[in-house]
N, C-alpha and C. Protein backbone atom coordinates (compact mmCIF):
# COMPACT_ATOMS: atom_id res chain seq x y z
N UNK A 1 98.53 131.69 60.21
CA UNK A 1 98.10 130.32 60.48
C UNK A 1 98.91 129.71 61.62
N UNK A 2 100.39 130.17 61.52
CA UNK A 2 101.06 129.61 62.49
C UNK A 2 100.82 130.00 63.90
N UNK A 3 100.77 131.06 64.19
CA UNK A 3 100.39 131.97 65.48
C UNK A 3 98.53 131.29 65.39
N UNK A 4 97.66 130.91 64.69
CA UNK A 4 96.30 130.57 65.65
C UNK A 4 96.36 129.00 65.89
N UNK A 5 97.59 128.27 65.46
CA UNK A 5 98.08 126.85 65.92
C UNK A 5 98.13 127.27 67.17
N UNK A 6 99.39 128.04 67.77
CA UNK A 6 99.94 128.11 68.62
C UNK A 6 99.08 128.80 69.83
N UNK A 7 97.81 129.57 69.32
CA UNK A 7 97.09 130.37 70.24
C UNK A 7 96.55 128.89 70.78
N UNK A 8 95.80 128.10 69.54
CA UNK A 8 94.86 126.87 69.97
C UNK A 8 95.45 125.64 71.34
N UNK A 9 96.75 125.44 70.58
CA UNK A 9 98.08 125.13 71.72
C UNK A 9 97.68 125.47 72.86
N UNK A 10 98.04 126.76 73.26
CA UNK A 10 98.04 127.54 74.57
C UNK A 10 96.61 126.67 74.87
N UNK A 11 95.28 127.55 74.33
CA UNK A 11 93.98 127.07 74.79
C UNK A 11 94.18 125.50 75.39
N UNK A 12 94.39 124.43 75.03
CA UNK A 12 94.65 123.67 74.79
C UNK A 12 94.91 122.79 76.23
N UNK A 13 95.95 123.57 76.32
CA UNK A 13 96.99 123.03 77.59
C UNK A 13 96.37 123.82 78.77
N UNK A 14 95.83 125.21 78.35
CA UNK A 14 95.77 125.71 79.94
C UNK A 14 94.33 124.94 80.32
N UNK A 15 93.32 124.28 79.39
CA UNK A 15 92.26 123.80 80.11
C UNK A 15 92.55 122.30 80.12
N UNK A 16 93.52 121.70 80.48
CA UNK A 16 94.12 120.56 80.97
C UNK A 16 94.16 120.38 82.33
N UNK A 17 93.54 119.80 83.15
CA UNK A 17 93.43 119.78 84.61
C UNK A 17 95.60 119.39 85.21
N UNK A 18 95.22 120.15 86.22
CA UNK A 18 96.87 119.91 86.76
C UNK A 18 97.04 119.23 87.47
N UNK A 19 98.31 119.11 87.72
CA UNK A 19 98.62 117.18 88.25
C UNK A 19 97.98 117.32 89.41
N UNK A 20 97.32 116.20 90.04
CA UNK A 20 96.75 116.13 91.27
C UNK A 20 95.19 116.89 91.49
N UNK A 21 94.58 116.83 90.12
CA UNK A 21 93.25 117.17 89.87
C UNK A 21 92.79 116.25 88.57
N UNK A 22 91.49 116.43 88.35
CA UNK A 22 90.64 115.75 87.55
C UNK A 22 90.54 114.11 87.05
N UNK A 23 89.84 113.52 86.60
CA UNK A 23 89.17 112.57 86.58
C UNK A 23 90.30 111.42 86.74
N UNK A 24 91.58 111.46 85.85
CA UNK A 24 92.61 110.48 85.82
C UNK A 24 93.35 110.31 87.41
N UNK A 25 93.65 111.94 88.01
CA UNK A 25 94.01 111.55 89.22
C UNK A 25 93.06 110.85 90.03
N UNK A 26 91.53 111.07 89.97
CA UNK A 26 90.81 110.96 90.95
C UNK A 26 90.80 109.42 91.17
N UNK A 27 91.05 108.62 89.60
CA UNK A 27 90.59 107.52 89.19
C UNK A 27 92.25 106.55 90.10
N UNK A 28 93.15 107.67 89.54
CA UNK A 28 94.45 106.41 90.12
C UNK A 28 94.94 106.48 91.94
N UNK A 29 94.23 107.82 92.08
CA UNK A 29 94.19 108.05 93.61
C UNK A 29 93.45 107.19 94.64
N UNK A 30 92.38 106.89 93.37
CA UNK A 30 91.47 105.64 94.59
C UNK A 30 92.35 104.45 94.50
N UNK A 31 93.18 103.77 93.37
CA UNK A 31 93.65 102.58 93.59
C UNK A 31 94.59 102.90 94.44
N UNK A 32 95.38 104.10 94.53
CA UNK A 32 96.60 104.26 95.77
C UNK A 32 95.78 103.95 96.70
N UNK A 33 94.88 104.46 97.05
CA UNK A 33 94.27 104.81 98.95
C UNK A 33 94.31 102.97 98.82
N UNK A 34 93.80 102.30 97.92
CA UNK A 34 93.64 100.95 97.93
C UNK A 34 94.62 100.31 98.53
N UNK A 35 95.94 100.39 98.17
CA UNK A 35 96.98 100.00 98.14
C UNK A 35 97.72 100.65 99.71
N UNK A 36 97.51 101.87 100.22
CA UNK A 36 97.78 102.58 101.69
C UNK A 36 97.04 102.10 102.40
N UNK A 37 95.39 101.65 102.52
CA UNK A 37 95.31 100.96 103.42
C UNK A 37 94.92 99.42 103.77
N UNK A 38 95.58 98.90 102.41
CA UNK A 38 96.66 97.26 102.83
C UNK A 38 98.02 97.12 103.37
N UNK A 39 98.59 98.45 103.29
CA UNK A 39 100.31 98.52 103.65
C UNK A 39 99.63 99.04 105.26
N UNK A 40 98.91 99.98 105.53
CA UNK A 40 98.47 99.91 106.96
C UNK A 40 97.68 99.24 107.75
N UNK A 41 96.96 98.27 107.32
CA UNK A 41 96.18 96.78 108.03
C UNK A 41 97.85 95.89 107.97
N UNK A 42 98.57 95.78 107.01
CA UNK A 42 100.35 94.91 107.17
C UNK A 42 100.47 95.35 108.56
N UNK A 43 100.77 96.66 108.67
CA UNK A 43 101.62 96.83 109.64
C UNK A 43 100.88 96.62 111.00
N UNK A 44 99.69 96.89 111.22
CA UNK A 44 98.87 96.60 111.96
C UNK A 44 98.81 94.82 112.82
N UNK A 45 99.01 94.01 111.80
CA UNK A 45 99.11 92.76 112.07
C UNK A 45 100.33 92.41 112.53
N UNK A 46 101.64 92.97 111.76
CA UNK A 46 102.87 92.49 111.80
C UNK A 46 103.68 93.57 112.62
N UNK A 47 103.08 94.47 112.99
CA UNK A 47 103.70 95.70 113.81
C UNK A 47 105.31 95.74 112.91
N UNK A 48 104.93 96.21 111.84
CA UNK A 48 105.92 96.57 110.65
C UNK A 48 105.65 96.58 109.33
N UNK A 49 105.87 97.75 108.37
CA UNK A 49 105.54 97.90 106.88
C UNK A 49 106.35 96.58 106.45
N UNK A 50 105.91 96.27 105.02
CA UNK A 50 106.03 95.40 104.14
C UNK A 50 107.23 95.91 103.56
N UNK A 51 107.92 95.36 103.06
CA UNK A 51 109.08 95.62 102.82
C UNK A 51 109.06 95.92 101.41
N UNK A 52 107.91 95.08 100.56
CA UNK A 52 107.86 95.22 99.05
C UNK A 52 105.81 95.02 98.98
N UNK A 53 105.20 95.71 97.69
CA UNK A 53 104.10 95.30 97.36
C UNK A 53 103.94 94.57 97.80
N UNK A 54 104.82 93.20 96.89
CA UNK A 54 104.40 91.78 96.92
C UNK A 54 104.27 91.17 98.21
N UNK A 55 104.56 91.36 99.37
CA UNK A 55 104.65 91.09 100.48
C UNK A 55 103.05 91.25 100.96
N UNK A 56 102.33 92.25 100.92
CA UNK A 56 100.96 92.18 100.23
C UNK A 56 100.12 91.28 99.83
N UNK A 57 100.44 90.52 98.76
CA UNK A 57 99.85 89.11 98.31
C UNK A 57 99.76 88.19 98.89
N UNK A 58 98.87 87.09 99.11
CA UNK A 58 97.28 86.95 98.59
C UNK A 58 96.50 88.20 100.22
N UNK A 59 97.24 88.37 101.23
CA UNK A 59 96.47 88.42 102.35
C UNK A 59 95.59 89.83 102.08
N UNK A 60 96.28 90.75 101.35
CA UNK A 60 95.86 92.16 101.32
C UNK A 60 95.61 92.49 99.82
N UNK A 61 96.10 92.19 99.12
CA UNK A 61 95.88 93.12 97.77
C UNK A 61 96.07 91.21 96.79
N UNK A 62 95.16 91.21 95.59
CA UNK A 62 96.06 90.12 94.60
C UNK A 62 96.71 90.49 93.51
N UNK A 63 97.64 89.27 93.32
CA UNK A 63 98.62 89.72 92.68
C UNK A 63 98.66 89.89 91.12
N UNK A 64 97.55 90.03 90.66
CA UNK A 64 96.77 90.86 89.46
C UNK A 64 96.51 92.40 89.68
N UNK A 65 96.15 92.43 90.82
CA UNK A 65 96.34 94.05 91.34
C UNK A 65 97.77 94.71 91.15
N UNK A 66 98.61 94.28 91.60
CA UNK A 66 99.86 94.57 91.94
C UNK A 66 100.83 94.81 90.02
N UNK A 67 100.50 93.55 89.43
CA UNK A 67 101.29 93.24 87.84
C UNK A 67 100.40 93.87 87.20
N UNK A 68 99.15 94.71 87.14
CA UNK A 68 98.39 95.23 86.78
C UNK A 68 98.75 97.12 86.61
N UNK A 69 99.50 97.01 87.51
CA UNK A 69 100.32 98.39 87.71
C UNK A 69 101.71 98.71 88.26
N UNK A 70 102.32 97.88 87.00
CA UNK A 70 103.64 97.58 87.17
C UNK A 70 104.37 98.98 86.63
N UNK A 71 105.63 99.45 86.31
CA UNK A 71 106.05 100.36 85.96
C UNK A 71 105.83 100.83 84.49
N UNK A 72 105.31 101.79 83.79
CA UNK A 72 104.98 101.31 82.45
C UNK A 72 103.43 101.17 81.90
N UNK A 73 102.54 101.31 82.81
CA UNK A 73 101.48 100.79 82.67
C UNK A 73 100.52 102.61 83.05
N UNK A 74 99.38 102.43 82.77
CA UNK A 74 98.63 103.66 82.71
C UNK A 74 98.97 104.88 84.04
N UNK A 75 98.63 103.58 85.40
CA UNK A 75 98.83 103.63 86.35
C UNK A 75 99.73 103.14 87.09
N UNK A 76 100.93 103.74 87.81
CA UNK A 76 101.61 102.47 88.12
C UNK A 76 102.22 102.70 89.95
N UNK A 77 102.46 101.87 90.18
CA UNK A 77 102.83 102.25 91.96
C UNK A 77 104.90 102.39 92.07
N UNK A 78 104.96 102.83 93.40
CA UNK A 78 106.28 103.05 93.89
C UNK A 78 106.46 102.56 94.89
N UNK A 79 107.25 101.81 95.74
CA UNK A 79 107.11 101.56 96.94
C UNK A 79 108.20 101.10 97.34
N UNK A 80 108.93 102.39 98.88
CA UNK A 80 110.24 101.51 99.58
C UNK A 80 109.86 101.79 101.04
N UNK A 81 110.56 100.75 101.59
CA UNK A 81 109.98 100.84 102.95
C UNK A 81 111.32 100.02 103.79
N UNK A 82 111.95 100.76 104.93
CA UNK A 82 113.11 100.04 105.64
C UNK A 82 112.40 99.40 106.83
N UNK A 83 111.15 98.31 106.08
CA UNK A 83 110.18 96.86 106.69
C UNK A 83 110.16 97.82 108.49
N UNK A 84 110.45 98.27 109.15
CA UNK A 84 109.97 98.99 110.16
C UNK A 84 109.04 99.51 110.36
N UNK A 85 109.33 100.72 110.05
CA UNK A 85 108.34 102.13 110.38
C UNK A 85 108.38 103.20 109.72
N UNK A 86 108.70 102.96 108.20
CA UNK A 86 108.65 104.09 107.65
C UNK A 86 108.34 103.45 106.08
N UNK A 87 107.60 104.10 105.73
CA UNK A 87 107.75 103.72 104.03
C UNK A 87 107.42 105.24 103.23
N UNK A 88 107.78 105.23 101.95
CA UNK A 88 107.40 106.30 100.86
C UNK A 88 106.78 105.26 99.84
N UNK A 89 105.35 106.37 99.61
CA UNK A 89 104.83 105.58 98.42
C UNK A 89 104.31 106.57 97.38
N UNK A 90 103.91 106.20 95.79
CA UNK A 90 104.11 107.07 95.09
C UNK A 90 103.58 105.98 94.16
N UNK A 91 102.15 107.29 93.26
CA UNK A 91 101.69 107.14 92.10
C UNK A 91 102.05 107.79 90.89
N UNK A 92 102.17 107.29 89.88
CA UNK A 92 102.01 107.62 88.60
C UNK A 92 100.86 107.54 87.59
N UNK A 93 100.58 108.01 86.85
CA UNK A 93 99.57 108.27 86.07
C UNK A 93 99.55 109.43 84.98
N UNK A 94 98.84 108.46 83.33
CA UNK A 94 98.54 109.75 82.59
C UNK A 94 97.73 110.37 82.97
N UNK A 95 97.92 111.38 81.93
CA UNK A 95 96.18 112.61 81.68
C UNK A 95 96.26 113.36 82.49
N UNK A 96 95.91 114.61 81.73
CA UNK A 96 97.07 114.69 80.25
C UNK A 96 98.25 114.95 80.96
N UNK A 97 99.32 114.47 79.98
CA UNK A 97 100.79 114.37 80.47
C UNK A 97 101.17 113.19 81.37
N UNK A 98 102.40 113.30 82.09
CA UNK A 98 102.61 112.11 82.97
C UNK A 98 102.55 112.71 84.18
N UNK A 99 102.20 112.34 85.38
CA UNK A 99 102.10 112.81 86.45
C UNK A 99 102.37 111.83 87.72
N UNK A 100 102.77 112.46 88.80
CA UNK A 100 103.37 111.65 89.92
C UNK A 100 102.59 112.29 91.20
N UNK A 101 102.11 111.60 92.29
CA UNK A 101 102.24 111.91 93.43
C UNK A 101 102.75 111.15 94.62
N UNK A 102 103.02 111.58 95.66
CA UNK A 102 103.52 110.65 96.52
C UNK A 102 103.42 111.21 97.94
N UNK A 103 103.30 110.23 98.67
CA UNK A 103 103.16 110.17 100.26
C UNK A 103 103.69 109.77 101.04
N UNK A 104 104.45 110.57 102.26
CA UNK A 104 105.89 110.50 102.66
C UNK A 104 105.39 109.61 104.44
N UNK A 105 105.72 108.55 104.46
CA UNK A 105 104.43 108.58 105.82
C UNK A 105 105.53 108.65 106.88
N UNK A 106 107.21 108.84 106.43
CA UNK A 106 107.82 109.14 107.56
C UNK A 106 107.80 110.04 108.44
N UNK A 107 106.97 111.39 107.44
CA UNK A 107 106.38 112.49 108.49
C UNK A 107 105.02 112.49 108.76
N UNK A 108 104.41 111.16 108.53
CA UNK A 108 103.16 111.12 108.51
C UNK A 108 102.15 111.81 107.93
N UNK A 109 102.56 111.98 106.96
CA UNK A 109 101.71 112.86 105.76
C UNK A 109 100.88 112.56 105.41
N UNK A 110 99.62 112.55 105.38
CA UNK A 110 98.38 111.99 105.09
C UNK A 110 97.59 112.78 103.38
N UNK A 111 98.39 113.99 102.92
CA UNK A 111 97.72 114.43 102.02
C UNK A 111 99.02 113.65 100.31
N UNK A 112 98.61 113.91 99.55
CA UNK A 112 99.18 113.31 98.30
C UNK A 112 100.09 114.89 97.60
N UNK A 113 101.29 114.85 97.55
CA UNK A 113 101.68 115.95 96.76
C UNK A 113 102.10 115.55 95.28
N UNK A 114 101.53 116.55 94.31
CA UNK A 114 101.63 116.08 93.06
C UNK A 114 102.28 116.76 92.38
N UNK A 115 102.93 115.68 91.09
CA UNK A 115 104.09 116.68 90.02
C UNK A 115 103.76 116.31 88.45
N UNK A 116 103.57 117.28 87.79
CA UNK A 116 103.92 116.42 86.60
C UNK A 116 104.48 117.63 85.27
N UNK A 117 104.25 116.96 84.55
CA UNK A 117 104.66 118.11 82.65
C UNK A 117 103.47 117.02 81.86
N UNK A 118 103.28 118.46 80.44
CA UNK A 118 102.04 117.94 79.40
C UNK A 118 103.69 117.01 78.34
């Protein structure tokens, strides 16, 4: 009995989509792109990243968007930026497990690399 727990287990986990695939990423990946291109219309205007989200508010994103995906929350954002020309930004999200990706735009990285554990 114990060993067809543990087979079911295995089953289980290996048909669990991996971080940076299926429906949960797809779902918290669109609010990132949301959120990347209000930090790139910022800089566009101000010829310089935002220093914080909130910097963001009301002109680009509201601030129900932002406390909506605070740390802690299904979905939640990352964001540092030395207000210049460089920022790192970075999602979190369940399902299944916890999972992270993030986008480095100091090398101008345009794709999302993802991490997570079940």
């Amino acid at each position: 009995m114990k060993m067809l727990k543990l087979m079911m287990l295995c089953i289980l986990i290996s048909a669990c989509a991996e971080p940076g695939e299926g429906r949960a990423y797809d779902s918290a990946k669109e609010q990132a792109e949301t959120i990347v291109a209000a930090i790139e219309s910022f800089q566009v205007r101000h010829n310089a990243y935002p220093r914080a989200l909130e910097d963001l508010v009301p002109d680009y994103l509201s601030a129900t968007f932002i406390k909506d995906h605070a740390p802690g929350s299904s979905v939640s954002f990352h964001y540092d930026s030395n207000g210049s020309d460089e920022y790192k930004f970075e999602f979190s999200y369940s399902g299944p497990g916890r999972n992270s990706c993030f986008r480095d735009q100091t090398y101008k990285q345009k794709r999302w690399e993802c991490k997570g554990y079940y």
